[in-house]
N, C-alpha and C. Protein backbone atom coordinates (compact mmCIF):
# COMPACT_ATOMS: atom_id res chain seq x y z
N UNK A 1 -187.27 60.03 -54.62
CA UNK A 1 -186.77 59.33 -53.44
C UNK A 1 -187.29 57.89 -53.40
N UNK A 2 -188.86 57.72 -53.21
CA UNK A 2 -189.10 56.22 -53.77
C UNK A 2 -188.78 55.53 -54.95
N UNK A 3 -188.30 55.83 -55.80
CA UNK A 3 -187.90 55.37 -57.04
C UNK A 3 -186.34 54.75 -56.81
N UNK A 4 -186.02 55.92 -55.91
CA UNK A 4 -183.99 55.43 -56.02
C UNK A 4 -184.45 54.31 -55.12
N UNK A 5 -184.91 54.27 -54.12
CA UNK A 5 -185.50 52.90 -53.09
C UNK A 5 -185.83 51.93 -53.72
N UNK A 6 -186.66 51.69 -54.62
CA UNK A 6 -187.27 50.54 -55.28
C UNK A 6 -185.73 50.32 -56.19
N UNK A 7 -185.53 50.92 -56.92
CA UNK A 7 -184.22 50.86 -57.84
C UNK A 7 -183.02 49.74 -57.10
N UNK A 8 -183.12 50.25 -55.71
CA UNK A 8 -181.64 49.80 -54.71
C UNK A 8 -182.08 48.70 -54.19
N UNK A 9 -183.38 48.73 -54.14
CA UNK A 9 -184.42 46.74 -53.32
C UNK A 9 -184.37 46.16 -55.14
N UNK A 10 -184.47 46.64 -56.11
CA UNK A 10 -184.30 45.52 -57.31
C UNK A 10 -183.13 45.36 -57.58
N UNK A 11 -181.81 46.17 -56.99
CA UNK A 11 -180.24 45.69 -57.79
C UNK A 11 -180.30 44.92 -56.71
N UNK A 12 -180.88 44.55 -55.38
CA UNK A 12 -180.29 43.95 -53.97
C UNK A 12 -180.93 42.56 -54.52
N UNK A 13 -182.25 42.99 -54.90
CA UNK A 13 -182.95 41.59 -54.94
C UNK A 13 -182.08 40.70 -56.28
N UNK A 14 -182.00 40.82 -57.47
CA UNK A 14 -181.02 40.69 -58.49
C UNK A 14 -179.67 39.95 -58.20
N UNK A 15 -179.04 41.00 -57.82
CA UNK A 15 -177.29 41.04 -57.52
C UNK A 15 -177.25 39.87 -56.46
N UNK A 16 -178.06 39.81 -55.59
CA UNK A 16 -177.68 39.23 -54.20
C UNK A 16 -177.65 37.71 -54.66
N UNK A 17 -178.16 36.95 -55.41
CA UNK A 17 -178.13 35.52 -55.77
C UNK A 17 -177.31 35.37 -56.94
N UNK A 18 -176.84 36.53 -57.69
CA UNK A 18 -175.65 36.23 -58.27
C UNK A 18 -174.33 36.15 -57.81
N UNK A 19 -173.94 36.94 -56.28
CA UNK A 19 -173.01 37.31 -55.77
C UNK A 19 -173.04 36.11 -55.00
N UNK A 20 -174.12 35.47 -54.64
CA UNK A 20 -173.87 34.36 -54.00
C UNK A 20 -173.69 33.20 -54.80
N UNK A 21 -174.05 32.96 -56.04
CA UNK A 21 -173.27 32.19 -57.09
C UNK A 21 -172.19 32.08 -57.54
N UNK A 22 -171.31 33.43 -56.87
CA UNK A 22 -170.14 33.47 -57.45
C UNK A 22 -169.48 32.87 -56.13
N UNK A 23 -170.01 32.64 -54.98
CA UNK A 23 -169.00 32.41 -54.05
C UNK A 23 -169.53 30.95 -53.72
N UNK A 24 -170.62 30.23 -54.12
CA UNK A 24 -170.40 28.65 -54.43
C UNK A 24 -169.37 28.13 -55.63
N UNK A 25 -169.18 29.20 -56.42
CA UNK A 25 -168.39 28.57 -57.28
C UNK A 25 -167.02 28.63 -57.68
N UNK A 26 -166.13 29.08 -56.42
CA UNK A 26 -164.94 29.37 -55.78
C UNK A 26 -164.38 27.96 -56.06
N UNK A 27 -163.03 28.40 -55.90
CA UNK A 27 -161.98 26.79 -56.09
C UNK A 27 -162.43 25.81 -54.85
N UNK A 28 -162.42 24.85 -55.07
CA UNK A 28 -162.31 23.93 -53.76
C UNK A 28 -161.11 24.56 -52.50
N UNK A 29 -161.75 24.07 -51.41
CA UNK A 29 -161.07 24.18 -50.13
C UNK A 29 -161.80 23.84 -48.81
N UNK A 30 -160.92 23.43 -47.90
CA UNK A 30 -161.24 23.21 -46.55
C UNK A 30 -161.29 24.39 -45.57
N UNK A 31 -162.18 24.63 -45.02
CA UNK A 31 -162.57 26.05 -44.57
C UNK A 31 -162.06 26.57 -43.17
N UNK A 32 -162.40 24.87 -42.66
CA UNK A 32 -162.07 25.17 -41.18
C UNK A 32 -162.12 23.56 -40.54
N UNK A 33 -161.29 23.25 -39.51
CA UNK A 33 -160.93 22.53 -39.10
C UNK A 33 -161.01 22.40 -37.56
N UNK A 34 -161.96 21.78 -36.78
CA UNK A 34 -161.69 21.94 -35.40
C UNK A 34 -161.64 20.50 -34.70
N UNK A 35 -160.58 20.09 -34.05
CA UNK A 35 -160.36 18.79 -33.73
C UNK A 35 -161.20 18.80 -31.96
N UNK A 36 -161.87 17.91 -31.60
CA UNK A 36 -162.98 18.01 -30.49
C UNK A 36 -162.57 16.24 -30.12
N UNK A 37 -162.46 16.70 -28.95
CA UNK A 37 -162.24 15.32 -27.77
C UNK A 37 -163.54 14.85 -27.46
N UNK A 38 -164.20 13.89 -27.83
CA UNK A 38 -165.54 12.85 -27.84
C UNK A 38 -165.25 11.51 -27.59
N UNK A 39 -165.55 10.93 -25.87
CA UNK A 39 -165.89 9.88 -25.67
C UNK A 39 -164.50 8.91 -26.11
N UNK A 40 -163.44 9.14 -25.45
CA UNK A 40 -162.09 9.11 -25.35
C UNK A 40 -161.44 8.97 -26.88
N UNK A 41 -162.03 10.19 -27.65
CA UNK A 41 -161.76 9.74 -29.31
C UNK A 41 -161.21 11.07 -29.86
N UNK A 42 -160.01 11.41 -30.70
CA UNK A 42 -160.12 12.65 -30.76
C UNK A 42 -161.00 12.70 -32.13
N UNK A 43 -162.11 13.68 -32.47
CA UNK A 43 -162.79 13.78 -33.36
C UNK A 43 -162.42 15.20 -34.32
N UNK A 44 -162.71 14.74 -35.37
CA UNK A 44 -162.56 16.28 -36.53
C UNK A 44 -164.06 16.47 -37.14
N UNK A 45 -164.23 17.89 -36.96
CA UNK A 45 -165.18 18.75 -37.44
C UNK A 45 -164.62 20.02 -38.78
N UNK A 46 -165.30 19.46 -39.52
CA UNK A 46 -164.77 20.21 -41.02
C UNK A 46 -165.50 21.02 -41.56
N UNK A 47 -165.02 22.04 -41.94
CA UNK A 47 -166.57 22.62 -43.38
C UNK A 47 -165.66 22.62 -44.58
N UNK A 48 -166.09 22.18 -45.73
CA UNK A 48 -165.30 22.42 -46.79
C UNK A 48 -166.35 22.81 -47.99
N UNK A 49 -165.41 23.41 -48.83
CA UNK A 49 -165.98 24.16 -50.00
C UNK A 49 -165.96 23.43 -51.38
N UNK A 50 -166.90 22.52 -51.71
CA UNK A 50 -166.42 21.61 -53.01
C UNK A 50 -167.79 21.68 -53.95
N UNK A 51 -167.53 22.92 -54.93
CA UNK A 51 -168.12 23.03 -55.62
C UNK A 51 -168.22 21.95 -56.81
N UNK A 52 -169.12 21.14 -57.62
CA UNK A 52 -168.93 20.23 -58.52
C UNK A 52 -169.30 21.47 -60.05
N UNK A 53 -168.34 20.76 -60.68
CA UNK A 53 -168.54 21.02 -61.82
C UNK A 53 -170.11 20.85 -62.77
N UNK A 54 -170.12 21.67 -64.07
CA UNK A 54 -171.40 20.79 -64.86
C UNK A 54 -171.41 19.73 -64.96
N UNK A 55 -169.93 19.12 -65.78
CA UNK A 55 -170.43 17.70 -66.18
C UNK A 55 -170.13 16.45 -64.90
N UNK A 56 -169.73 16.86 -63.86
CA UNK A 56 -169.89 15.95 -62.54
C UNK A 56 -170.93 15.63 -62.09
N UNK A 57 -171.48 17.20 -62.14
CA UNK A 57 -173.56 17.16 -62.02
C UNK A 57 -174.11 16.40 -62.92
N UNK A 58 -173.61 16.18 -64.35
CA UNK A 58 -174.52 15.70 -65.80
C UNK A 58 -173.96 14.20 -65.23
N UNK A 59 -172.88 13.92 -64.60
CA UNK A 59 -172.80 12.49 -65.16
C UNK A 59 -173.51 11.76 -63.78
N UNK A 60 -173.03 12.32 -62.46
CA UNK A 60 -174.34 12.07 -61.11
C UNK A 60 -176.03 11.87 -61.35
N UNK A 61 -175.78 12.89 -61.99
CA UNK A 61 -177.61 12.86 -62.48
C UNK A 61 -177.98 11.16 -63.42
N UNK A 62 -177.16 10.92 -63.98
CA UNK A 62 -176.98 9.69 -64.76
C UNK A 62 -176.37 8.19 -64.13
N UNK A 63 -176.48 8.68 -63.07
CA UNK A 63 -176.38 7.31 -62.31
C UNK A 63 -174.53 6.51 -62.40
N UNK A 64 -173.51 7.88 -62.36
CA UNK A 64 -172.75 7.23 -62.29
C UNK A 64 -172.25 7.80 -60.54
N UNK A 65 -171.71 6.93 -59.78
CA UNK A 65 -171.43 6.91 -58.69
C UNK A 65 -170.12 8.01 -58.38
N UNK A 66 -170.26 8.81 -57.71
CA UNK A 66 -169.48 9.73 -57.34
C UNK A 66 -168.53 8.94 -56.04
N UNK A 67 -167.39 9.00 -56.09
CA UNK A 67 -166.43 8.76 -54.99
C UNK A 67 -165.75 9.78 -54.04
N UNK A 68 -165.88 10.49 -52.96
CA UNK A 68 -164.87 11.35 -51.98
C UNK A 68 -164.41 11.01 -50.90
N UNK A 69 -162.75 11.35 -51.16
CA UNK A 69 -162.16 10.55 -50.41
C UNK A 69 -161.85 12.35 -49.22
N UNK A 70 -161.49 11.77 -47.71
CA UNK A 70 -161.22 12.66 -46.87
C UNK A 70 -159.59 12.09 -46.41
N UNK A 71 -158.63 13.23 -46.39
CA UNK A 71 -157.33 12.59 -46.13
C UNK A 71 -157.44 13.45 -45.01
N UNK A 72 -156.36 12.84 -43.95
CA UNK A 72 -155.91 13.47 -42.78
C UNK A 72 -154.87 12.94 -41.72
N UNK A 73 -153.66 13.65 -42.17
CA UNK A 73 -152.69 13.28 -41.49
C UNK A 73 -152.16 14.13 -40.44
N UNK A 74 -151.79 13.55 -39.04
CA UNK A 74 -150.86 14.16 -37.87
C UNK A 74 -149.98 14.13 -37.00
N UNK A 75 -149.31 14.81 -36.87
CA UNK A 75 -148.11 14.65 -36.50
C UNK A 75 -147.59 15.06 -35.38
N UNK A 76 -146.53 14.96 -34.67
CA UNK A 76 -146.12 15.54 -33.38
C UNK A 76 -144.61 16.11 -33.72
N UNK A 77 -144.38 17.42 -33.56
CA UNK A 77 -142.97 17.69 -34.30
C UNK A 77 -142.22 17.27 -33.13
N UNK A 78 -140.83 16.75 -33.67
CA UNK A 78 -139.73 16.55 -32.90
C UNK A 78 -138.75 17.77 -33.01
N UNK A 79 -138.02 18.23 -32.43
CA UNK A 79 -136.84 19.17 -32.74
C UNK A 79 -135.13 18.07 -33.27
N UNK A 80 -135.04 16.61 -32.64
CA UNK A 80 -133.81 15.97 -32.88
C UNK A 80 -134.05 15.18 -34.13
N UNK A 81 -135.22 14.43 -34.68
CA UNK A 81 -135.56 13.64 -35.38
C UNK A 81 -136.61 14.16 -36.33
N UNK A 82 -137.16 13.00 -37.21
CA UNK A 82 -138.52 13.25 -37.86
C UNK A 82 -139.33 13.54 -37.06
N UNK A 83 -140.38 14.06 -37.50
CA UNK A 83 -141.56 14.36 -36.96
C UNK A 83 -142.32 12.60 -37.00
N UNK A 84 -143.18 12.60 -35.48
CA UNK A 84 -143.47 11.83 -35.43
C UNK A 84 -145.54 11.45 -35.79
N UNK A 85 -145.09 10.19 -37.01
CA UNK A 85 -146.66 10.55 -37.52
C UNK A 85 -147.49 9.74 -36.53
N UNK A 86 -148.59 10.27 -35.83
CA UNK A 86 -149.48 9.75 -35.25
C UNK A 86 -150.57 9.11 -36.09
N UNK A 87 -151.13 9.70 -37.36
CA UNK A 87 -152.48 9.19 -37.84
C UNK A 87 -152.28 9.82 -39.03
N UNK A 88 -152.50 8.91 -40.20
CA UNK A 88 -152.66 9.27 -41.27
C UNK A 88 -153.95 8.36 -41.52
N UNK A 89 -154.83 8.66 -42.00
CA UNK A 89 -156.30 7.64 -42.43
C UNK A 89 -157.01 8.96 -43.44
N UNK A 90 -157.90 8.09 -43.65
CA UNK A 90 -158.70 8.71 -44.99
C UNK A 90 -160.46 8.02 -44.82
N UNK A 91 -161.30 8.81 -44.96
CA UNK A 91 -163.26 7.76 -45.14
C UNK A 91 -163.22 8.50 -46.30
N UNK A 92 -164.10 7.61 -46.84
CA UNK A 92 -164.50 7.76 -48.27
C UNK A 92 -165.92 7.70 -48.25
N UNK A 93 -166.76 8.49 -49.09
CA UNK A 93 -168.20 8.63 -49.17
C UNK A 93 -168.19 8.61 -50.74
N UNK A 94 -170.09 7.65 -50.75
CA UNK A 94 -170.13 7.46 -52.25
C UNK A 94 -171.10 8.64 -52.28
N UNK A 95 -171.63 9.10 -53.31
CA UNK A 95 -172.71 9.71 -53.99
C UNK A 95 -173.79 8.65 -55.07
N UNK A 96 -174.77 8.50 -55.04
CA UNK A 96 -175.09 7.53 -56.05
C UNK A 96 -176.74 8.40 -56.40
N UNK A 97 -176.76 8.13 -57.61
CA UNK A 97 -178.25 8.66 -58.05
C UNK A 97 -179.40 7.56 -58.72
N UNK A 98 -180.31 6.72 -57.71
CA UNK A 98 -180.75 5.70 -58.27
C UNK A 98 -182.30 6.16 -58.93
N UNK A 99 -182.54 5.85 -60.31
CA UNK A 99 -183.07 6.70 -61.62
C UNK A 99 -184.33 5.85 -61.17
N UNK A 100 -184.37 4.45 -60.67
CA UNK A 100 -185.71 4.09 -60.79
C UNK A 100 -186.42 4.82 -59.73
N UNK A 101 -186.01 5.24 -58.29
CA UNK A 101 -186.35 5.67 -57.33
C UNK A 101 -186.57 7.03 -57.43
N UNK A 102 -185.31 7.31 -58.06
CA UNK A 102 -185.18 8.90 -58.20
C UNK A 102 -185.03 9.48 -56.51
N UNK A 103 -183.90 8.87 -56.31
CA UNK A 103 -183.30 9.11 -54.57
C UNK A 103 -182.24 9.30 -54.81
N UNK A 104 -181.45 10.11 -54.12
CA UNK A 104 -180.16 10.28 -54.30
C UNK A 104 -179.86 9.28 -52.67
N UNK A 105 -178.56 9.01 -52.80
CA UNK A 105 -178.09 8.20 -51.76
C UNK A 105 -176.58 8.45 -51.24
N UNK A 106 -176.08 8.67 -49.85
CA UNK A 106 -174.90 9.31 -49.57
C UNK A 106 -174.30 8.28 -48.59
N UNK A 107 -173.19 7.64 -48.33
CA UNK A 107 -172.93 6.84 -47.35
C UNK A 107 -171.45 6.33 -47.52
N UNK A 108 -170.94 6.46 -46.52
CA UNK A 108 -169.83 5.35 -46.24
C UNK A 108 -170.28 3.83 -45.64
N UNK A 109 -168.97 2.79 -46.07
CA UNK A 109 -169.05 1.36 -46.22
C UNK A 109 -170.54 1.02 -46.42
N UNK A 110 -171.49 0.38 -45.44
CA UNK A 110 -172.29 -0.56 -45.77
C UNK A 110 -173.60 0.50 -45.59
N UNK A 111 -172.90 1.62 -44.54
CA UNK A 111 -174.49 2.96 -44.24
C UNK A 111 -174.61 3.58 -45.56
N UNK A 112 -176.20 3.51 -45.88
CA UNK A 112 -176.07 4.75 -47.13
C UNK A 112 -177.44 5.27 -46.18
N UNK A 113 -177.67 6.64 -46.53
CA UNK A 113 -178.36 7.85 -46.20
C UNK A 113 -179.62 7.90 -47.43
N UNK A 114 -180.84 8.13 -47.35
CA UNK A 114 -181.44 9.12 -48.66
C UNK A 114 -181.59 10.05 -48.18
N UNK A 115 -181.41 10.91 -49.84
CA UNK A 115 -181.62 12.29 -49.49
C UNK A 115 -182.28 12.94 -50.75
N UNK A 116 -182.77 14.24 -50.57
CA UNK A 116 -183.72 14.54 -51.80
C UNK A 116 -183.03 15.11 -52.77
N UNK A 117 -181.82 15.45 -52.77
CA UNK A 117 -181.32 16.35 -54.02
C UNK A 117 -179.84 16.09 -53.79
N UNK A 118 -178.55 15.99 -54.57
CA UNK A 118 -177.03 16.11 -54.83
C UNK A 118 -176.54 17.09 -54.01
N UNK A 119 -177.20 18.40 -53.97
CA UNK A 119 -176.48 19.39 -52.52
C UNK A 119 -176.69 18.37 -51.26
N UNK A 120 -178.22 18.24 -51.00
CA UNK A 120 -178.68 17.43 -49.82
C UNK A 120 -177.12 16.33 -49.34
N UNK A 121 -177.06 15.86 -50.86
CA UNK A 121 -176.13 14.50 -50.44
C UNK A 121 -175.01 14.83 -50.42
N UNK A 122 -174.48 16.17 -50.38
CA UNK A 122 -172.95 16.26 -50.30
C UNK A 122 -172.87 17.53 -49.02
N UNK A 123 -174.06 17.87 -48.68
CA UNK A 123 -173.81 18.63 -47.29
C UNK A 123 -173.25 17.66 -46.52
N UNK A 124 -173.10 16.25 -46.33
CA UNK A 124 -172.81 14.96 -45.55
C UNK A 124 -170.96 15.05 -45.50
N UNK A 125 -170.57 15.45 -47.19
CA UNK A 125 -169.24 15.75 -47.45
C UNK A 125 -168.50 16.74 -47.14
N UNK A 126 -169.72 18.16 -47.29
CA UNK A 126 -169.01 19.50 -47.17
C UNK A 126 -169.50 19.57 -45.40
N UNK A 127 -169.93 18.72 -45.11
CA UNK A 127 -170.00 18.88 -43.28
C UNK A 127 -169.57 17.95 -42.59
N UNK A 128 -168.44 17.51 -42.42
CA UNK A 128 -167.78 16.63 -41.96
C UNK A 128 -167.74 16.82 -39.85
N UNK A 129 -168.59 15.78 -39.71
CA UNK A 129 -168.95 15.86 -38.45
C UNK A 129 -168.44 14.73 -37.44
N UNK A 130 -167.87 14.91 -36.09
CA UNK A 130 -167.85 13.47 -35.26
C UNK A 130 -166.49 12.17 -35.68
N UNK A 131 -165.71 12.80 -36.52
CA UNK A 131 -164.82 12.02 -37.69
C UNK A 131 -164.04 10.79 -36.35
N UNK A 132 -163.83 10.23 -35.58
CA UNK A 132 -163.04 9.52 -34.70
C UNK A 132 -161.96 9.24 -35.68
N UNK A 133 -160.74 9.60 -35.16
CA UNK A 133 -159.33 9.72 -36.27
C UNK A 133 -158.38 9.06 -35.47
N UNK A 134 -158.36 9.26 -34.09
CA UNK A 134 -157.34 8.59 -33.18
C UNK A 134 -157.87 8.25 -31.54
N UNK A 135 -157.40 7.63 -30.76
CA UNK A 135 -157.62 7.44 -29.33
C UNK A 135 -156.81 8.85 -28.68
N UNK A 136 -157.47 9.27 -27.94
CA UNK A 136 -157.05 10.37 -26.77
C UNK A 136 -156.15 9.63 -26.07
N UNK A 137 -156.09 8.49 -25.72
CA UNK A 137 -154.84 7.92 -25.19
C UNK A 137 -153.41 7.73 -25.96
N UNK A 138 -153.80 8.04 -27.09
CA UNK A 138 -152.92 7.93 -27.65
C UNK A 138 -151.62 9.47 -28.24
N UNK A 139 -152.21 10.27 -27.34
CA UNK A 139 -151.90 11.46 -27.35
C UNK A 139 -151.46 12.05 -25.93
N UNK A 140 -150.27 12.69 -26.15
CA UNK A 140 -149.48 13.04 -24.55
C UNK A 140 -150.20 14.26 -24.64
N UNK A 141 -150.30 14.62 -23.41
CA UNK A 141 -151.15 16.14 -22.90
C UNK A 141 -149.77 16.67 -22.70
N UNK A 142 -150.46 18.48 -23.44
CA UNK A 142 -149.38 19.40 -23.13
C UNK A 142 -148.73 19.16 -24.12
N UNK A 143 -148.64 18.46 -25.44
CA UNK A 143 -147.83 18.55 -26.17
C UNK A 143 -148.44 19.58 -28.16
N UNK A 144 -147.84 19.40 -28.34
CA UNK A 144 -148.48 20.54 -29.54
C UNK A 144 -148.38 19.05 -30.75
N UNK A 145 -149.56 19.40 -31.57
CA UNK A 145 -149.83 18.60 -32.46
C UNK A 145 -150.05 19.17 -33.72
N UNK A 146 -149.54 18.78 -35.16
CA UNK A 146 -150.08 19.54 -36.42
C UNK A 146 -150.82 18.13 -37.07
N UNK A 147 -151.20 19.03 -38.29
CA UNK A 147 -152.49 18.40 -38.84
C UNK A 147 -152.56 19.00 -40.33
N UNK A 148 -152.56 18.44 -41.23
CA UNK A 148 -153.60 18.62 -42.58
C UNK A 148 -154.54 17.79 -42.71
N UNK A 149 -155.37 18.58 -43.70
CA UNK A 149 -156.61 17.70 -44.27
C UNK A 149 -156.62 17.80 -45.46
N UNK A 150 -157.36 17.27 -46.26
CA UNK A 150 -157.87 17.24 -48.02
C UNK A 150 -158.94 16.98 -48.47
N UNK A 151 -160.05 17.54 -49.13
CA UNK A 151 -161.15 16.19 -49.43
C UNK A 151 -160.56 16.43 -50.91
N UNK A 152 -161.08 14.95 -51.30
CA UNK A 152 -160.81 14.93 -53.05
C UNK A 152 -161.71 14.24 -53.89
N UNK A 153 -161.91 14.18 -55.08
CA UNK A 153 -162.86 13.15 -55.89
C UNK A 153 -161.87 12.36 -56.18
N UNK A 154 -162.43 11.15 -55.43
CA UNK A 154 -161.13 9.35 -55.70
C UNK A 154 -161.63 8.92 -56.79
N UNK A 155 -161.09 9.31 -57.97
CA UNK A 155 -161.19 8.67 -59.02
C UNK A 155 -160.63 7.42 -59.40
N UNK A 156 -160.52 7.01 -58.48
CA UNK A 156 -159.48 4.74 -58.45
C UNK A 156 -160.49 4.12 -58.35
N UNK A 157 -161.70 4.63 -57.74
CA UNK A 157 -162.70 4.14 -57.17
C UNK A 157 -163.76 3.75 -58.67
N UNK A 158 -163.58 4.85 -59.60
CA UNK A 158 -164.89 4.58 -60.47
C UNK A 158 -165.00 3.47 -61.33
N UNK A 159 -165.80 3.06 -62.04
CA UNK A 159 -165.37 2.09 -63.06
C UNK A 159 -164.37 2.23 -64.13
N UNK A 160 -163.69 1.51 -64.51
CA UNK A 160 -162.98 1.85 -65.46
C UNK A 160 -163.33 2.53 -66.43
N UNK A 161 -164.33 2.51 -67.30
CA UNK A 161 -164.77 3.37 -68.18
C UNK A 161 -164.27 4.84 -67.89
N UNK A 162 -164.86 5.14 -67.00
CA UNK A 162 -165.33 6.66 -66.52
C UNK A 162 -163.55 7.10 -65.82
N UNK A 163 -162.62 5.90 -65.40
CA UNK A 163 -161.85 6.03 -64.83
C UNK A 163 -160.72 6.66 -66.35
N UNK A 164 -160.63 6.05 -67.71
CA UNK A 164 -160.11 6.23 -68.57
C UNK A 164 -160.70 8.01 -68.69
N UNK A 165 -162.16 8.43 -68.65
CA UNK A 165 -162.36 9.56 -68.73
C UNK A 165 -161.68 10.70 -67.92
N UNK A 166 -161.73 10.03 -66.55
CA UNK A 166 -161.44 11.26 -65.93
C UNK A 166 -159.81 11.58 -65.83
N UNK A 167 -159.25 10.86 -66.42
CA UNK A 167 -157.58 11.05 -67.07
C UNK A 167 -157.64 12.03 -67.81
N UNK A 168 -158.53 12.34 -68.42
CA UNK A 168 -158.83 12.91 -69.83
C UNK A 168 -159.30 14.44 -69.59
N UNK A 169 -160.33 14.51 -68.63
CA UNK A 169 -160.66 15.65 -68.31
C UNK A 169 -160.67 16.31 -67.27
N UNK A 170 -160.63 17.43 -66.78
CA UNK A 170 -160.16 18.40 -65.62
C UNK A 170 -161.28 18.41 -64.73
N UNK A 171 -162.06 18.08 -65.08
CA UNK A 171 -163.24 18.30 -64.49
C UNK A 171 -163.10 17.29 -63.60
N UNK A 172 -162.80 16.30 -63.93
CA UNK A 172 -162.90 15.40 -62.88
C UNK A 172 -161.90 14.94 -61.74
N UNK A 173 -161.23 16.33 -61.74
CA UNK A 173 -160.01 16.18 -61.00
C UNK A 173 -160.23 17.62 -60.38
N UNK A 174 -161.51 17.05 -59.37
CA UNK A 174 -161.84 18.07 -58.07
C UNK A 174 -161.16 17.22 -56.69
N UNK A 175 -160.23 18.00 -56.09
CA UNK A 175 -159.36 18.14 -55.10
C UNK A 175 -159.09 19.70 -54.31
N UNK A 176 -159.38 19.60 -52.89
CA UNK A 176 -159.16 20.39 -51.99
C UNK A 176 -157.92 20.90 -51.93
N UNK A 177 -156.79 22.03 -51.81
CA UNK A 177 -155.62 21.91 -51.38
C UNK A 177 -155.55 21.42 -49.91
N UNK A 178 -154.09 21.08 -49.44
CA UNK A 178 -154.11 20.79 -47.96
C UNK A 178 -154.27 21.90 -47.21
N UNK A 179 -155.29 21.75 -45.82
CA UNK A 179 -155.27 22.43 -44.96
C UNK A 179 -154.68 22.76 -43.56
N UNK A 180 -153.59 22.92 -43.27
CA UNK A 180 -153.13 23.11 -42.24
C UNK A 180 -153.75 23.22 -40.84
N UNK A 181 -153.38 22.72 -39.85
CA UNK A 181 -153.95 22.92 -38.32
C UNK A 181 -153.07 22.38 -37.22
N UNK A 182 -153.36 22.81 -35.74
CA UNK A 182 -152.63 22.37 -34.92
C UNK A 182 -153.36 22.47 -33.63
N UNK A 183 -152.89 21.83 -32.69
CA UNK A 183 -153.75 21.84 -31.48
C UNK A 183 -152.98 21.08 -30.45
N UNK A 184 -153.01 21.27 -29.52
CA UNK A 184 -153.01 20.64 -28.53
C UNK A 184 -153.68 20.34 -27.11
N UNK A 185 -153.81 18.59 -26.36
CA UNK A 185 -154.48 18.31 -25.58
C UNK A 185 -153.84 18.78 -24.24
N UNK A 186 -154.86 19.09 -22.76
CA UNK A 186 -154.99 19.91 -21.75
C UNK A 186 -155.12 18.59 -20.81
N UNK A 187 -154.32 18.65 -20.17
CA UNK A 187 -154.71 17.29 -18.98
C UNK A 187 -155.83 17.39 -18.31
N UNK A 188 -156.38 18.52 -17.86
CA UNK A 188 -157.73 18.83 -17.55
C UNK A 188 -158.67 18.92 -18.23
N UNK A 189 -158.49 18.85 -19.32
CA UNK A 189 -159.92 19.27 -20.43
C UNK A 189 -160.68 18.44 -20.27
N UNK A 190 -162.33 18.99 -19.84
CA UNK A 190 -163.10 18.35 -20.08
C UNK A 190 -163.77 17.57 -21.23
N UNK A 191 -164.32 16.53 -21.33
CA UNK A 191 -164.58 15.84 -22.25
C UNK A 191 -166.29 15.53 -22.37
N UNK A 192 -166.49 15.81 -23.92
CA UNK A 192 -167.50 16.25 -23.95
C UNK A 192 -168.60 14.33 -24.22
């Protein structure tokens, strides 16, 4: 009886960090999507799943600058016409690994972040927090709204060198599929 016990705590202890290796290393995707009214802004809250490849890791580690771009477009359906687009925009976050410091660094435009390790610096990516995408005024209450998202590796962004590479190889053509969503604003809703 103690033996099958110890047996079932060593396949748990074992198995359990492989089973969880297998589910970091799932296709890319956007997990979940919740659009939140902040300070008359409508904001997006994301979790996404963007596992990097080896050689994305080998070439980060080497100080070449990682690019991710976030797409997100929305719309208001019409029944007589097109659908009408409210917001299409995109932020982009770098990744950078500086070798003399040995800091990793995460940031959009002029903000960069340190952080101690490449997960550290892409929890910033795979946690997409506070996003301001449109004005709340700019949105009729009571009406229904759709939405996709994407994150992707913007490869326009890298140097050319690396840009000729990643033509070349698959690896470097990590992209989210689109994620679908919809929502609509409450004339009463409180605002947080």
């Amino acid at each position: 009886m103690k033996f099958r016990r110890l047996l079932i705590l060593l396949l748990f202890f074992f198995l359990g960090p492989l089973q969880a290796q297998e589910e970091l290393s799932g296709d890319p995707a956007v997990l979940a999507i919740e659009p939140v009214i902040f300070d008359g802004w409508l904001n997006i809250d994301a979790d996404v799943h963007l596992p990097l490849s080896d050689e994305l890791r080998y070439s980060a580690e080497r100080g070449v600058t990682l690019y991710f771009t976030a797409d997100i477009e929305i719309k208001k359906p019409r029944n007589w016409w097109f659908d009408k687009e409210v917001v299409r925009t995109e932020q982009t976050w770098r990744v950078v690994y500086n070798a003399l410091t040995r800091q990793w660094r995460v940031g959009t435009g002029d903000l960069t972040l340190p952080e101690a390790s490449l997960d550290d610096a892409l929890t910033l990516i795979r946690n997409i927090r506070n996003w301001a995408v449109v004005p709340v005024s700019e949105l009729e209450d009571d009406a229904l709204y759709v939405g996709r998202m994407r994150v992707r590796l913007d490869t326009s962004l890298l140097a050319r060198p690396f840009r000729v590479h990643a033509l070349n190889s698959s690896a470097w053509s990590l992209s989210t599929p689109w994620k679908d969503f919809s929502f609509s604003i409450s004339a009463g809703e409180p605002q947080r």
